[in-house]
Every structure is written in structure tokens, then in C-alpha cells.
N, C-alpha and C. Protein backbone atom coordinates (compact mmCIF):
# COMPACT_ATOMS: atom_id res chain seq x y z
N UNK A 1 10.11 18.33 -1.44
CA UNK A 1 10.53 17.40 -2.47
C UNK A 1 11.66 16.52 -1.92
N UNK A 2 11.47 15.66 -2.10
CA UNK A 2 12.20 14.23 -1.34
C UNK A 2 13.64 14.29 -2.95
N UNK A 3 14.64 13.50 -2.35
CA UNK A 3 15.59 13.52 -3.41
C UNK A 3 15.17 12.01 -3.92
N UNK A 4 15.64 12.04 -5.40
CA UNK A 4 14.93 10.67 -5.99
C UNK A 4 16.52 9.74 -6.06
N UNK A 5 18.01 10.64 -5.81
CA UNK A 5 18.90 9.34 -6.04
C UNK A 5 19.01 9.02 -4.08
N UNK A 6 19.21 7.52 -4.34
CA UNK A 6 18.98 6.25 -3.46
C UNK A 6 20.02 7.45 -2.11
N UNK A 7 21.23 7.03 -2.74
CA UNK A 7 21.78 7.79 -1.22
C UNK A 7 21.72 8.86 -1.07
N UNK A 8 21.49 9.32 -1.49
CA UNK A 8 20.94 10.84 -1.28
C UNK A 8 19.39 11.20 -0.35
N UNK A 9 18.50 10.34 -0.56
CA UNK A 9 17.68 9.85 0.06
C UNK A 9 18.03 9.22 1.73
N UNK A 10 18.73 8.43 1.53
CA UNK A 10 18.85 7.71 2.86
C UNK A 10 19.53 8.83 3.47
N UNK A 11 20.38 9.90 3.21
CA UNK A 11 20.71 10.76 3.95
C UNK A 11 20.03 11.71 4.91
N UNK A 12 18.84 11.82 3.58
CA UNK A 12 17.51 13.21 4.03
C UNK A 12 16.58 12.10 4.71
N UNK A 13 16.40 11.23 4.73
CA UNK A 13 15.05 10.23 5.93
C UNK A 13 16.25 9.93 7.14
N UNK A 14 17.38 9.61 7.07
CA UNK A 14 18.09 9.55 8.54
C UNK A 14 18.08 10.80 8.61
N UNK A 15 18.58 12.36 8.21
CA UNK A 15 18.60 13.34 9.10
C UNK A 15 16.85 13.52 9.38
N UNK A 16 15.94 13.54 8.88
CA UNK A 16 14.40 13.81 9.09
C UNK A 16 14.09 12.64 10.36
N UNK A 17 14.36 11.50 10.28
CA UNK A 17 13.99 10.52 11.65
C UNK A 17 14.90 11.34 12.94
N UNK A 18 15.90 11.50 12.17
CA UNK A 18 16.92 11.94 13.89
C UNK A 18 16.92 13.21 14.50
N UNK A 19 16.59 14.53 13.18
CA UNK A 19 15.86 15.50 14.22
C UNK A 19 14.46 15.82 14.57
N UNK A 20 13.29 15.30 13.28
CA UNK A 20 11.84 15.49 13.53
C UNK A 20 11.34 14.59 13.89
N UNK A 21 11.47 13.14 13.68
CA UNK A 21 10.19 12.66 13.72
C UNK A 21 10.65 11.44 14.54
N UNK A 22 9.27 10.59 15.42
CA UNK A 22 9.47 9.79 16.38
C UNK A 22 9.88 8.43 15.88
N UNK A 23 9.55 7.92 14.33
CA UNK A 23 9.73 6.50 13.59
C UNK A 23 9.02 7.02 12.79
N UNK A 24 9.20 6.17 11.27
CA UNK A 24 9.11 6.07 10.07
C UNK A 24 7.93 6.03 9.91
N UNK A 25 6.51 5.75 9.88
CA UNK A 25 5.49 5.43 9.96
C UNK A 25 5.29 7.06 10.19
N UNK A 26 5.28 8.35 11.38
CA UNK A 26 5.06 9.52 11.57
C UNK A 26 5.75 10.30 10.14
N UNK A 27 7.16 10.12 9.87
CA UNK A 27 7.70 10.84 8.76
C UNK A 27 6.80 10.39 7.98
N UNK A 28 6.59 9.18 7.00
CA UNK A 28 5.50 9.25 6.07
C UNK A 28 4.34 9.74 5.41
N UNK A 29 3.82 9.81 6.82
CA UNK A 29 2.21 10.20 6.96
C UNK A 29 2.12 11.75 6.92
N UNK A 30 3.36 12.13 7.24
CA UNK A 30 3.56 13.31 7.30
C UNK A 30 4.05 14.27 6.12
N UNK A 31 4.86 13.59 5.42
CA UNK A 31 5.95 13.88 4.67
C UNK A 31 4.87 13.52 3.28
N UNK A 32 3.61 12.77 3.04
CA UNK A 32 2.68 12.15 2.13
C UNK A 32 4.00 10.99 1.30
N UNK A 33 4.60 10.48 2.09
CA UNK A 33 5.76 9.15 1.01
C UNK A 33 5.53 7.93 1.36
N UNK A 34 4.87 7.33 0.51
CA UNK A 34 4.89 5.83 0.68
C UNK A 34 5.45 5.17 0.65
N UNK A 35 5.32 4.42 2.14
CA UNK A 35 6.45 4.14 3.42
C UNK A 35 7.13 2.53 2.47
N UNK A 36 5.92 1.46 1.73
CA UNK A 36 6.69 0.52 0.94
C UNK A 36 7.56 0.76 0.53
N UNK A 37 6.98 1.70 -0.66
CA UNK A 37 8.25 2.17 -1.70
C UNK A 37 9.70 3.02 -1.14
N UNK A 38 9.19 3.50 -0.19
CA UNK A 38 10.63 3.99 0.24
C UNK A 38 11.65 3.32 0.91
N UNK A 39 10.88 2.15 1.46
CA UNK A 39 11.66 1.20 2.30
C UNK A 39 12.62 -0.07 1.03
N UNK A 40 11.56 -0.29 0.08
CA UNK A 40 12.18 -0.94 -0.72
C UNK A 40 13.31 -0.13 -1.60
N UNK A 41 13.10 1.12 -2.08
CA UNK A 41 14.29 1.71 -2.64
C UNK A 41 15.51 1.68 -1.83
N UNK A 42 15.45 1.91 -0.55
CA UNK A 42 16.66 2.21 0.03
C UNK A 42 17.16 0.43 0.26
N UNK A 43 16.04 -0.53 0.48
CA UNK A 43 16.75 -1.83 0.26
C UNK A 43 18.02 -2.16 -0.63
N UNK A 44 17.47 -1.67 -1.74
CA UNK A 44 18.06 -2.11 -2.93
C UNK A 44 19.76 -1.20 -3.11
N UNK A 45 19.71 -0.51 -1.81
CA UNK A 45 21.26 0.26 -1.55
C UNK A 45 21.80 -0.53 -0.43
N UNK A 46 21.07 -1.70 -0.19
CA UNK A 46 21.00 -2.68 1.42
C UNK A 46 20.93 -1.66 2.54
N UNK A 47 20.20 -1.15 2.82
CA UNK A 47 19.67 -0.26 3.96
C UNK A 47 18.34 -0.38 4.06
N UNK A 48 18.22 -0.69 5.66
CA UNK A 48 16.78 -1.28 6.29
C UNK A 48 16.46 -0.57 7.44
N UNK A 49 15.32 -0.29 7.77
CA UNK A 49 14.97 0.32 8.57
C UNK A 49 15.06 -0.38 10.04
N UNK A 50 15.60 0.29 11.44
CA UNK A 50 15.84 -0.50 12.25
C UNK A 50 15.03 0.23 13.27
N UNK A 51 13.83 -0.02 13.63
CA UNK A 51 13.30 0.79 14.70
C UNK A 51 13.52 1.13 15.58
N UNK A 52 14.50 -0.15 16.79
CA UNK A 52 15.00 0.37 17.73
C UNK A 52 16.02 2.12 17.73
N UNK A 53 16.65 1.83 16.57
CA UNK A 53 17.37 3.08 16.25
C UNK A 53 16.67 4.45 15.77
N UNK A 54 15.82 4.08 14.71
CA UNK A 54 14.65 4.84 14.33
C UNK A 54 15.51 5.60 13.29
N UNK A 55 16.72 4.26 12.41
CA UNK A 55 16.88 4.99 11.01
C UNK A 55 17.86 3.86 10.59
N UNK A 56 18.17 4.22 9.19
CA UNK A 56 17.93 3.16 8.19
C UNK A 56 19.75 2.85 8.10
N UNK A 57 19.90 1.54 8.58
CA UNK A 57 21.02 1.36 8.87
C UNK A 57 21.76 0.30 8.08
């Protein structure tokens, strides 16, 4: 179960990108979270996904 408040979220997908998974696209598919909607929620805290880094900065 994914957390539903915003930063609380961006906490658990940066620690999940930085110890499991290779980029956002693998956590998803994996995790079953659709990668739009998650990208746009954490927008709306202005946090974007930065691939080179491989978390939401």
C-alpha cells in the first residue's frame, strides 16, 4: 500500500527508486501504480521526476 498524502509519498518512491529499482517506469510496473497519476500528484507538491538521478527532485 502506497501512502496517499503527497509527501509522504515522494518519500516512499525516492527511497523505492534509490534502493530497488532501476527508474520509474520498473517501480510502476512493478509496484501495479500508475506512473501518470503518480507523476502528476507529486507535481502538484512541484516535484518531477529527473531520470538522470532516477528520483523525484
Amino acid at each position: 500500500m502506497i501512502p496517499k498524502d503527497s509527501v509522504m509519498l515522494l518519500s516512499f518512491i525516492n527511497l523505492k527508486l534509490r534502493n530497488y529499482y532501476k527508474d520509474l517506469e520498473t517501480l510502476c510496473e512493478e509496484l501495479d501504480i500508475e506512473q501518470g497519476g503518480l507523476e502528476e500528484q507529486l507535481a502538484g507538491i512541484d516535484y518531477h521526476y529527473d531520470k538522470d538521478k532516477n528520483q523525484f527532485i
